[in-house]
C-alpha atoms as a PDB file:
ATOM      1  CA  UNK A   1      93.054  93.946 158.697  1.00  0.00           C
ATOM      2  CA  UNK A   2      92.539  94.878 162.123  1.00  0.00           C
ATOM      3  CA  UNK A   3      95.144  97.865 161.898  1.00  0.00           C
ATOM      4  CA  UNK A   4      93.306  99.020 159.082  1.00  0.00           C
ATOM      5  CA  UNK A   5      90.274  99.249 160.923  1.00  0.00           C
ATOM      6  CA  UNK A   6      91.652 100.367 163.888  1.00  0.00           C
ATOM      7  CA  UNK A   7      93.750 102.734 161.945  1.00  0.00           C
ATOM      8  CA  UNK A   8      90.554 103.823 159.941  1.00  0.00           C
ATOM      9  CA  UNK A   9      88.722 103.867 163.378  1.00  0.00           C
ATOM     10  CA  UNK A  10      91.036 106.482 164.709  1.00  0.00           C
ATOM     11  CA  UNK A  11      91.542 108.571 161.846  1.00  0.00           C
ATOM     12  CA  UNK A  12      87.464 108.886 161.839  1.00  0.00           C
ATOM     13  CA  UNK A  13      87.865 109.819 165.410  1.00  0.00           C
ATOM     14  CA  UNK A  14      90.722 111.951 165.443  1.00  0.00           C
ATOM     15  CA  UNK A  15      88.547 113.826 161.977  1.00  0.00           C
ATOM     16  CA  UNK A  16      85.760 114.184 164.226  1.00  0.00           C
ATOM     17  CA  UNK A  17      87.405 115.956 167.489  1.00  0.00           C
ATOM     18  CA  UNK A  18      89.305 118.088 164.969  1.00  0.00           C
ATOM     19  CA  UNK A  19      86.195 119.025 163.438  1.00  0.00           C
ATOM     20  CA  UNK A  20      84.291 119.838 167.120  1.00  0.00           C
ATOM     21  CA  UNK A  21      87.556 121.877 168.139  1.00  0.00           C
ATOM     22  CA  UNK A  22      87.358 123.788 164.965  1.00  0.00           C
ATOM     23  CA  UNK A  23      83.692 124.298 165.689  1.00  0.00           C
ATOM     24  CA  UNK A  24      83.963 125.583 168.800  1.00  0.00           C
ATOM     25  CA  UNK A  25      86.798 127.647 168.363  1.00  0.00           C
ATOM     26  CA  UNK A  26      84.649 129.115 165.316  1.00  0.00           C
ATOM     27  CA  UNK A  27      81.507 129.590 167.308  1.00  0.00           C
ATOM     28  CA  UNK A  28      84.309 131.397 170.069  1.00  0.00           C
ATOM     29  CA  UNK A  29      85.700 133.542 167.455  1.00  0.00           C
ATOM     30  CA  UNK A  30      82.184 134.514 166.330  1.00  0.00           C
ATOM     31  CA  UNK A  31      80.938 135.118 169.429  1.00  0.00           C
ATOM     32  CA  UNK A  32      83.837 137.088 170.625  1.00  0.00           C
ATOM     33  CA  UNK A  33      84.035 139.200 167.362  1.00  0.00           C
ATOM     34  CA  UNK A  34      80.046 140.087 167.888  1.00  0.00           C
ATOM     35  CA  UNK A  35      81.139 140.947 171.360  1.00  0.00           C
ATOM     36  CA  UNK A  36      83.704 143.353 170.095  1.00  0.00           C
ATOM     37  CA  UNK A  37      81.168 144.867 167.307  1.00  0.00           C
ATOM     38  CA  UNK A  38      78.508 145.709 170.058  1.00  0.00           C
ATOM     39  CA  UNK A  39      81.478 147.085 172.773  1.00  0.00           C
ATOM     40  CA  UNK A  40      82.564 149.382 169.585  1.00  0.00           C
ATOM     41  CA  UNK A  41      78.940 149.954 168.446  1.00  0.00           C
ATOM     42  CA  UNK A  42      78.539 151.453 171.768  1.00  0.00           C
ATOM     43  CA  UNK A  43      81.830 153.131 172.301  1.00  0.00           C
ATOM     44  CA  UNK A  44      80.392 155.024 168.824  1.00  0.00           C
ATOM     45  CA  UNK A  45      77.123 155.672 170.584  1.00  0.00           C
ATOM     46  CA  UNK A  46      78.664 157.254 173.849  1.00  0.00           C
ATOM     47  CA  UNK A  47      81.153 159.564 171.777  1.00  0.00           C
ATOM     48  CA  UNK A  48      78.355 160.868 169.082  1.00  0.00           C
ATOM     49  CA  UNK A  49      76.729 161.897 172.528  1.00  0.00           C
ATOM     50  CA  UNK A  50      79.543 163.172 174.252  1.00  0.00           C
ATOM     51  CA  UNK A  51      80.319 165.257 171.349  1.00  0.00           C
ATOM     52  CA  UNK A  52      76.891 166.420 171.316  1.00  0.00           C
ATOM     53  CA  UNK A  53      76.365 167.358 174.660  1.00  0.00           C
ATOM     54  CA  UNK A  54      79.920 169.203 175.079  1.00  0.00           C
ATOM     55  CA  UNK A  55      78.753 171.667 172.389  1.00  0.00           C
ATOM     56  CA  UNK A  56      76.269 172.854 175.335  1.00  0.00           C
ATOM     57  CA  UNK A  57      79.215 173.402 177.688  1.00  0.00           C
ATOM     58  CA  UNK A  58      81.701 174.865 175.098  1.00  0.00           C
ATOM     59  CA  UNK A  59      78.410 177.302 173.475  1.00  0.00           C
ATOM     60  CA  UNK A  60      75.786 177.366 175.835  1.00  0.00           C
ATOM     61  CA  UNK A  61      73.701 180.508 174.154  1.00  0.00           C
ATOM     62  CA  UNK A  62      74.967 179.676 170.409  1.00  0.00           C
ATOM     63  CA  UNK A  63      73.123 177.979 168.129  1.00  0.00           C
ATOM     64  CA  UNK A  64      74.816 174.836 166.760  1.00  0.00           C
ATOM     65  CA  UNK A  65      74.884 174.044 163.077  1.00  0.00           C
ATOM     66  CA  UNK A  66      73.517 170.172 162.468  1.00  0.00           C
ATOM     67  CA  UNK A  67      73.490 170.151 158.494  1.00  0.00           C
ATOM     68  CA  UNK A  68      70.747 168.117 157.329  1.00  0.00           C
ATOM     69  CA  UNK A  69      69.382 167.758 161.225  1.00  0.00           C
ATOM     70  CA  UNK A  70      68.568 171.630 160.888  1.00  0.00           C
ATOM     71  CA  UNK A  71      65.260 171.530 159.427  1.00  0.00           C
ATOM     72  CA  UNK A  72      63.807 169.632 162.312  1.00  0.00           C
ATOM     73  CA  UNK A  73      64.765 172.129 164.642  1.00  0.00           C
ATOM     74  CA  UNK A  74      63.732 175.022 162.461  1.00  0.00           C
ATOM     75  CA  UNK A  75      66.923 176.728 161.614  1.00  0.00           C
ATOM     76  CA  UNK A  76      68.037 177.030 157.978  1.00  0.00           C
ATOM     77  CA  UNK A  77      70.182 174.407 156.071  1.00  0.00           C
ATOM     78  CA  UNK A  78      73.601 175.431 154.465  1.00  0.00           C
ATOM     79  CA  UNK A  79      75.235 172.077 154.059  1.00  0.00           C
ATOM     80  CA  UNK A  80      73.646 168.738 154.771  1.00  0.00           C
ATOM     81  CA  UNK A  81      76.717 167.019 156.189  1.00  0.00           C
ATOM     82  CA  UNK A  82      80.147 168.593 155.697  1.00  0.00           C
ATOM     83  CA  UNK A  83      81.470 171.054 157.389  1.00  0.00           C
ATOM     84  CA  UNK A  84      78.935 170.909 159.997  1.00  0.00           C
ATOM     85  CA  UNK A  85      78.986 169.425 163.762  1.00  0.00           C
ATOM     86  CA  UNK A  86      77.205 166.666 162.778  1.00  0.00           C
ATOM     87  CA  UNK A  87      80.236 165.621 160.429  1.00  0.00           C
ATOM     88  CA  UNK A  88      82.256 166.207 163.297  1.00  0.00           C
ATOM     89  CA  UNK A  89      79.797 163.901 166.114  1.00  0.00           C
ATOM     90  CA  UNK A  90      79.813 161.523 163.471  1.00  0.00           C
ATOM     91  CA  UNK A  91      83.186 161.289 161.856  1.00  0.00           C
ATOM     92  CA  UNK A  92      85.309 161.917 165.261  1.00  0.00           C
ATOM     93  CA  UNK A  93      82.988 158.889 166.992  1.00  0.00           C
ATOM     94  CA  UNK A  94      83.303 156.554 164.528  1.00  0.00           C
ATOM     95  CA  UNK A  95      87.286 156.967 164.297  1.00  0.00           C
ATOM     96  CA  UNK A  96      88.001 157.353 168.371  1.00  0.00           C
ATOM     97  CA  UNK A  97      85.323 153.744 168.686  1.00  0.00           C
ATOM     98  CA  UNK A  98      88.357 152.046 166.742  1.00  0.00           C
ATOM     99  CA  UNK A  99      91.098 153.517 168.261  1.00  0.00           C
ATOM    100  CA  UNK A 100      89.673 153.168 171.686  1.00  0.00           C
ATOM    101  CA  UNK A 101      88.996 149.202 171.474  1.00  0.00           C
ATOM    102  CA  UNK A 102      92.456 148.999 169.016  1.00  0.00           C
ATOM    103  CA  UNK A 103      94.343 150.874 172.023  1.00  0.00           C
ATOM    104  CA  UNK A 104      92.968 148.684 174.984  1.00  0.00           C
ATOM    105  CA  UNK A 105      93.897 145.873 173.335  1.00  0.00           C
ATOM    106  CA  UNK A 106      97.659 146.699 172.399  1.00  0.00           C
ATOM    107  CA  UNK A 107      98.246 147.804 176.076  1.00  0.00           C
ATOM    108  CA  UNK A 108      96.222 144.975 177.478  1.00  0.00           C
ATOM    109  CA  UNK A 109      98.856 142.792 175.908  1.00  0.00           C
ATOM    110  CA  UNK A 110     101.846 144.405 176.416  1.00  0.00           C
ATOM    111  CA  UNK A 111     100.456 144.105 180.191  1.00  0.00           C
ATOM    112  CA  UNK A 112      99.342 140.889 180.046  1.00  0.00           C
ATOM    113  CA  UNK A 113      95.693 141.554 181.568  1.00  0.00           C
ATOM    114  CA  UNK A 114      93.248 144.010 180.712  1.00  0.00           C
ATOM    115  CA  UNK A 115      93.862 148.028 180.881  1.00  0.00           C
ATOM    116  CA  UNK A 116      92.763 148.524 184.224  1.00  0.00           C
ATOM    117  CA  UNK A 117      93.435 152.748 185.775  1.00  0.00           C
ATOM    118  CA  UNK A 118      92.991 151.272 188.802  1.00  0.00           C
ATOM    119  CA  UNK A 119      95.725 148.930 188.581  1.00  0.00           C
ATOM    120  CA  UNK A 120      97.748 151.024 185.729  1.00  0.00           C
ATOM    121  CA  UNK A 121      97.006 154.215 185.952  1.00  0.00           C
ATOM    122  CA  UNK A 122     100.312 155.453 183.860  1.00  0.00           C
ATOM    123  CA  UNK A 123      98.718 153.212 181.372  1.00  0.00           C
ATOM    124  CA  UNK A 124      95.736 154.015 181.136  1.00  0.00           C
ATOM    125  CA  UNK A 125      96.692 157.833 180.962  1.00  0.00           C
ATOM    126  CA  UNK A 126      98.972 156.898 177.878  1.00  0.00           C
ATOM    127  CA  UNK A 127      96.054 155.270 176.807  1.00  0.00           C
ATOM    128  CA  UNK A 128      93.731 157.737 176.922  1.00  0.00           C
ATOM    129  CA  UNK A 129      96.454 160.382 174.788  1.00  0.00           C
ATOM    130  CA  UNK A 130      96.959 157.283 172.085  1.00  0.00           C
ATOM    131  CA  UNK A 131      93.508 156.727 171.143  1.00  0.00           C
ATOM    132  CA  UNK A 132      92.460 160.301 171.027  1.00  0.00           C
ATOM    133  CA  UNK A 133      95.457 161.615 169.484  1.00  0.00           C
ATOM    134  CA  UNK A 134      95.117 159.107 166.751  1.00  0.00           C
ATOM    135  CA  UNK A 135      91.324 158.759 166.382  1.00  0.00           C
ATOM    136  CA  UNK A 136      90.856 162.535 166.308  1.00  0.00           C
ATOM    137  CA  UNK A 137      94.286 162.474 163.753  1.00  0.00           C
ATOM    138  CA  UNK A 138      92.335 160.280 161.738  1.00  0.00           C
ATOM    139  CA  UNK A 139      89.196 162.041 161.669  1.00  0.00           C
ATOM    140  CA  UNK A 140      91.358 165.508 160.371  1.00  0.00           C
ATOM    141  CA  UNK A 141      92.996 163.126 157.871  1.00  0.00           C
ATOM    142  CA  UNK A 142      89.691 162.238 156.243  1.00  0.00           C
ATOM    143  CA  UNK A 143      88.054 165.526 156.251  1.00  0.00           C
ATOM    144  CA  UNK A 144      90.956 167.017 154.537  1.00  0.00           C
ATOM    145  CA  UNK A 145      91.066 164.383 151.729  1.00  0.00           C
ATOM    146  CA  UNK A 146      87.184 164.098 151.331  1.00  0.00           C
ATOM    147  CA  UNK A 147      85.427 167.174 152.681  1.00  0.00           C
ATOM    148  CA  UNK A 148      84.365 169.118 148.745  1.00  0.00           C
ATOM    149  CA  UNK A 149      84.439 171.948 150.526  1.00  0.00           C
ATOM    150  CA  UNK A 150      88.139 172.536 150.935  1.00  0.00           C
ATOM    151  CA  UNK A 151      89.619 174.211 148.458  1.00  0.00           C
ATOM    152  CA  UNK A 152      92.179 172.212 145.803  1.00  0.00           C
ATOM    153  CA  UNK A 153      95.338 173.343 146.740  1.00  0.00           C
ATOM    154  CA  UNK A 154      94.604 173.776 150.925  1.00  0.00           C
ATOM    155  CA  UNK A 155      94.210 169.554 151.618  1.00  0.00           C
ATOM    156  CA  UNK A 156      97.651 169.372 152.874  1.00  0.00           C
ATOM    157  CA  UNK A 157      97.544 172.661 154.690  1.00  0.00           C
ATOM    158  CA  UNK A 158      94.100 172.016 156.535  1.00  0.00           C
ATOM    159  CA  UNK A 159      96.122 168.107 157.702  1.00  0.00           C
ATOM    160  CA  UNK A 160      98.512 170.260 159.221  1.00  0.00           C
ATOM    161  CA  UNK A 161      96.763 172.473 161.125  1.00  0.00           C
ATOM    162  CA  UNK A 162      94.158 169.786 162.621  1.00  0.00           C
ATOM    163  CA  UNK A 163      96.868 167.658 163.558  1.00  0.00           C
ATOM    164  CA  UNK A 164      98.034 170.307 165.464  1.00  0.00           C
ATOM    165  CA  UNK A 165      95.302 171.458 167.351  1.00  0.00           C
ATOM    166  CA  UNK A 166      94.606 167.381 167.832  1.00  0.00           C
ATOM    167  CA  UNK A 167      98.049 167.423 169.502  1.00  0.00           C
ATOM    168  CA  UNK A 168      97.051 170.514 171.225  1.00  0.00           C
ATOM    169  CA  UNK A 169      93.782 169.846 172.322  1.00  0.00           C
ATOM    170  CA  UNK A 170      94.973 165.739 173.021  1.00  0.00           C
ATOM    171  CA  UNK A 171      97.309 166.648 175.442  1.00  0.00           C
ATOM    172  CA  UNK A 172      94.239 168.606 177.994  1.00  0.00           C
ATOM    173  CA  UNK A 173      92.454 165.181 178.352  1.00  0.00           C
ATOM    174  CA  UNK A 174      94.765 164.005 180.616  1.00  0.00           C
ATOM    175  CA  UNK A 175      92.176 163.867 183.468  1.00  0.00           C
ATOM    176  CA  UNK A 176      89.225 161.874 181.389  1.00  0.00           C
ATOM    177  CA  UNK A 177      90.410 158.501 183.880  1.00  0.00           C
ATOM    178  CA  UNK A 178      89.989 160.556 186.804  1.00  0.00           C
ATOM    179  CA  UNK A 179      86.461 161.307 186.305  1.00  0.00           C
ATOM    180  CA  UNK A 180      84.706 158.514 187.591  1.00  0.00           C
ATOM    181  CA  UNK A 181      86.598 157.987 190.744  1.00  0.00           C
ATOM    182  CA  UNK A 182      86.038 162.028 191.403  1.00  0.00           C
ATOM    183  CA  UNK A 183      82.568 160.747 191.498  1.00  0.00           C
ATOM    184  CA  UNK A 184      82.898 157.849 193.271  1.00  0.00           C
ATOM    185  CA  UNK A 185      84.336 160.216 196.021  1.00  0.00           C
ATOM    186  CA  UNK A 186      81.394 162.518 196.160  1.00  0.00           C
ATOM    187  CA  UNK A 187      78.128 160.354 195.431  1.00  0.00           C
ATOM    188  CA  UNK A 188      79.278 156.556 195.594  1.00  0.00           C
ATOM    189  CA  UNK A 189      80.687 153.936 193.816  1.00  0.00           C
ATOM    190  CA  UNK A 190      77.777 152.823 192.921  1.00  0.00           C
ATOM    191  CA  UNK A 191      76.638 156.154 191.076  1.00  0.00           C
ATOM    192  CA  UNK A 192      80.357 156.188 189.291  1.00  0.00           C
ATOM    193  CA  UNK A 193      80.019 152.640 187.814  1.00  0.00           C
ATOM    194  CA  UNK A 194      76.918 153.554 185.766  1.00  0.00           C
ATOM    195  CA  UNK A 195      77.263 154.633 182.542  1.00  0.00           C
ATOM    196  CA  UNK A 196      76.508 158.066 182.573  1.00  0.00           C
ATOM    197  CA  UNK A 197      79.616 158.438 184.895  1.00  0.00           C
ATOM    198  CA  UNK A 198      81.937 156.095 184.448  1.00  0.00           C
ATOM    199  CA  UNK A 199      81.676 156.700 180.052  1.00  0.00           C
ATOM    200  CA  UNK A 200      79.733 159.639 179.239  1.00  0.00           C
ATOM    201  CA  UNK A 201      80.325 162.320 181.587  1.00  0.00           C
ATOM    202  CA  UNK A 202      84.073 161.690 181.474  1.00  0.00           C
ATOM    203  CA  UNK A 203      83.891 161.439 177.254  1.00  0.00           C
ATOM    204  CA  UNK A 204      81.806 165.117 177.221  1.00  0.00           C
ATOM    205  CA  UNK A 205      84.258 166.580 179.189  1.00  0.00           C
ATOM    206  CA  UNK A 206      87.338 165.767 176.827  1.00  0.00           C
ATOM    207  CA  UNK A 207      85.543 166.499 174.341  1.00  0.00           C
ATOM    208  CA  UNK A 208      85.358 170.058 175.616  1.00  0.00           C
ATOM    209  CA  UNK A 209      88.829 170.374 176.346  1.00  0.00           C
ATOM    210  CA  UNK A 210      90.174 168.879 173.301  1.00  0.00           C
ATOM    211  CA  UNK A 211      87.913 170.745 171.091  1.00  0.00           C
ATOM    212  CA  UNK A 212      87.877 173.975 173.200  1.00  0.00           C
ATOM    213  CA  UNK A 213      91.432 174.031 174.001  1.00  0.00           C
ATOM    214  CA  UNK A 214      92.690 172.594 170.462  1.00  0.00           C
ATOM    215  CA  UNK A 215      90.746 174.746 167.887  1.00  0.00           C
ATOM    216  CA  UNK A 216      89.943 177.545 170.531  1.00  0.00           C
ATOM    217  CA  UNK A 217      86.015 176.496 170.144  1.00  0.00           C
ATOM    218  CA  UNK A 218      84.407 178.373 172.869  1.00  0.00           C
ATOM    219  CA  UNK A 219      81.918 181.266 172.915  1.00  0.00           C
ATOM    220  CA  UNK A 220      81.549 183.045 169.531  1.00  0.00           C
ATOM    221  CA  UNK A 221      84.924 181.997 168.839  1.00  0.00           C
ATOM    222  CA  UNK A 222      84.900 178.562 166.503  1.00  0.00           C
ATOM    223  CA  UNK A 223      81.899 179.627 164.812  1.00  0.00           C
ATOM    224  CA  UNK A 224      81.341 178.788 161.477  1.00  0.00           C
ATOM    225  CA  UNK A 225      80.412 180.964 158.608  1.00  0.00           C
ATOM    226  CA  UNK A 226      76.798 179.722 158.757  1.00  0.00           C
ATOM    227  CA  UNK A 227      76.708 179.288 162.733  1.00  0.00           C
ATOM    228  CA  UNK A 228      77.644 182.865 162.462  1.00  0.00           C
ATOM    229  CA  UNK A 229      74.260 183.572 160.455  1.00  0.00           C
ATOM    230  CA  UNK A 230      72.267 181.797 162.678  1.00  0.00           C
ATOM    231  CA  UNK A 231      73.628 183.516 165.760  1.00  0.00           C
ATOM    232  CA  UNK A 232      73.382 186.802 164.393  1.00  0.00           C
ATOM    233  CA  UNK A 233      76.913 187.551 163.919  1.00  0.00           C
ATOM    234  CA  UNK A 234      77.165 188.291 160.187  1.00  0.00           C
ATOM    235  CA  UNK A 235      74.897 189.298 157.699  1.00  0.00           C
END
């Protein structure tokens, strides 16, 4: 009888600590995967900005076309969303947030720490290739298959080519690690830890080079048909 209990006792026990561990580790994992939405929620943020902004440095007298986003800033409206650069600030975030986070992750366990450049910078520079390679990859993949636009017949051919110019353009961002301690050189550490230095201004800049450099988007040149319009270029 008094095994029973005992026994009874300590399977009650042992159910309860089992239950509190399995709590816990919940409430960790949920907490840790709303850590890692918000981190990627932001990631998204910085990149649909970066994108933004490096259209001023890659066409700083053209006008941009924004689809839908047109009519607010009183230029005419071919196509609400594809095809346009809000497709691409859109689509390209969204696919280089995953990558990004995805990327860290594999190398901070092959490392067995977190992807530091100051303590890896080969790394980190591999890093930095990876993600945009693949996220831009990914973003070329999915306009291909789902943009309406593109002719029946072309989907495999328009793959090709952007996975090209994503190699291309991939390869010129080489330097994005660099940026913030470049500006930790001339104005401060504590200016290159915000985020305007040590995520934005280096993300805007790749995204000049890899766009500029990769599809030759600079100028007049990487106009579309209906940027052309709005610039003047065509009838």
């Amino acid at each position: 009888m008094f095994f029973a209990r005992a026994s009874s006792t300590l399977l009650a026990r042992s159910t309860a600590l089992r239950s509190k561990f399995s709590t816990a580790e919940g409430a960790e994992a949920v907490a840790s995967g709303g850590l890692l939405a918000g981190a990627v929620a932001t990631t998204f943020g910085t990149y649909c900005l970066a994108d933004f902004l490096s259209n001023f440095i890659q066409h700083p007298t053209q006008k941009m076309d924004y689809g839908y986003f047109n009519k607010f800033i009183g230029r005419p409206v071919d196509k609400d969303f594809w095809g346009t650069r809000t497709e691409h600030i859109v689509g390209v975030a969204a696919a280089l947030a995953v990558t990004d986070h995805a990327s860290q992750n594999l190398f901070g366990r092959y490392l067995g720490r977190p992807l530091c450049f100051a303590k890896s910078p080969a790394a980190f520079v591999a890093h930095t290739f990876l993600f945009i390679f693949t996220g831009v990859a990914a973003y070329c993949a999915g306009d291909a298959a789902f943009n309406p636009y593109h002719e029946e017949g072309t989907r495999t051919d328009e793959l090709k080519s952007g996975v090209y110019s994503t190699y291309i353009g991939s390869c010129t961002a080489w330097f994005e690690p660099y940026v913030a301690p470049v500006v930790a050189k001339i104005a401060g550490p504590a200016m290159a830890n915000t985020w305007a230095c040590s995520a934005l201004l280096p993300a805007t800049l790749a995204y000049s080079t890899v766009k500029g450099v990769g599809w030759y988007d600079w100028g007049n040149a990487g106009l579309s048909a209906h940027e052309k319009r709005l610039n003047g270029l065509t009838e």
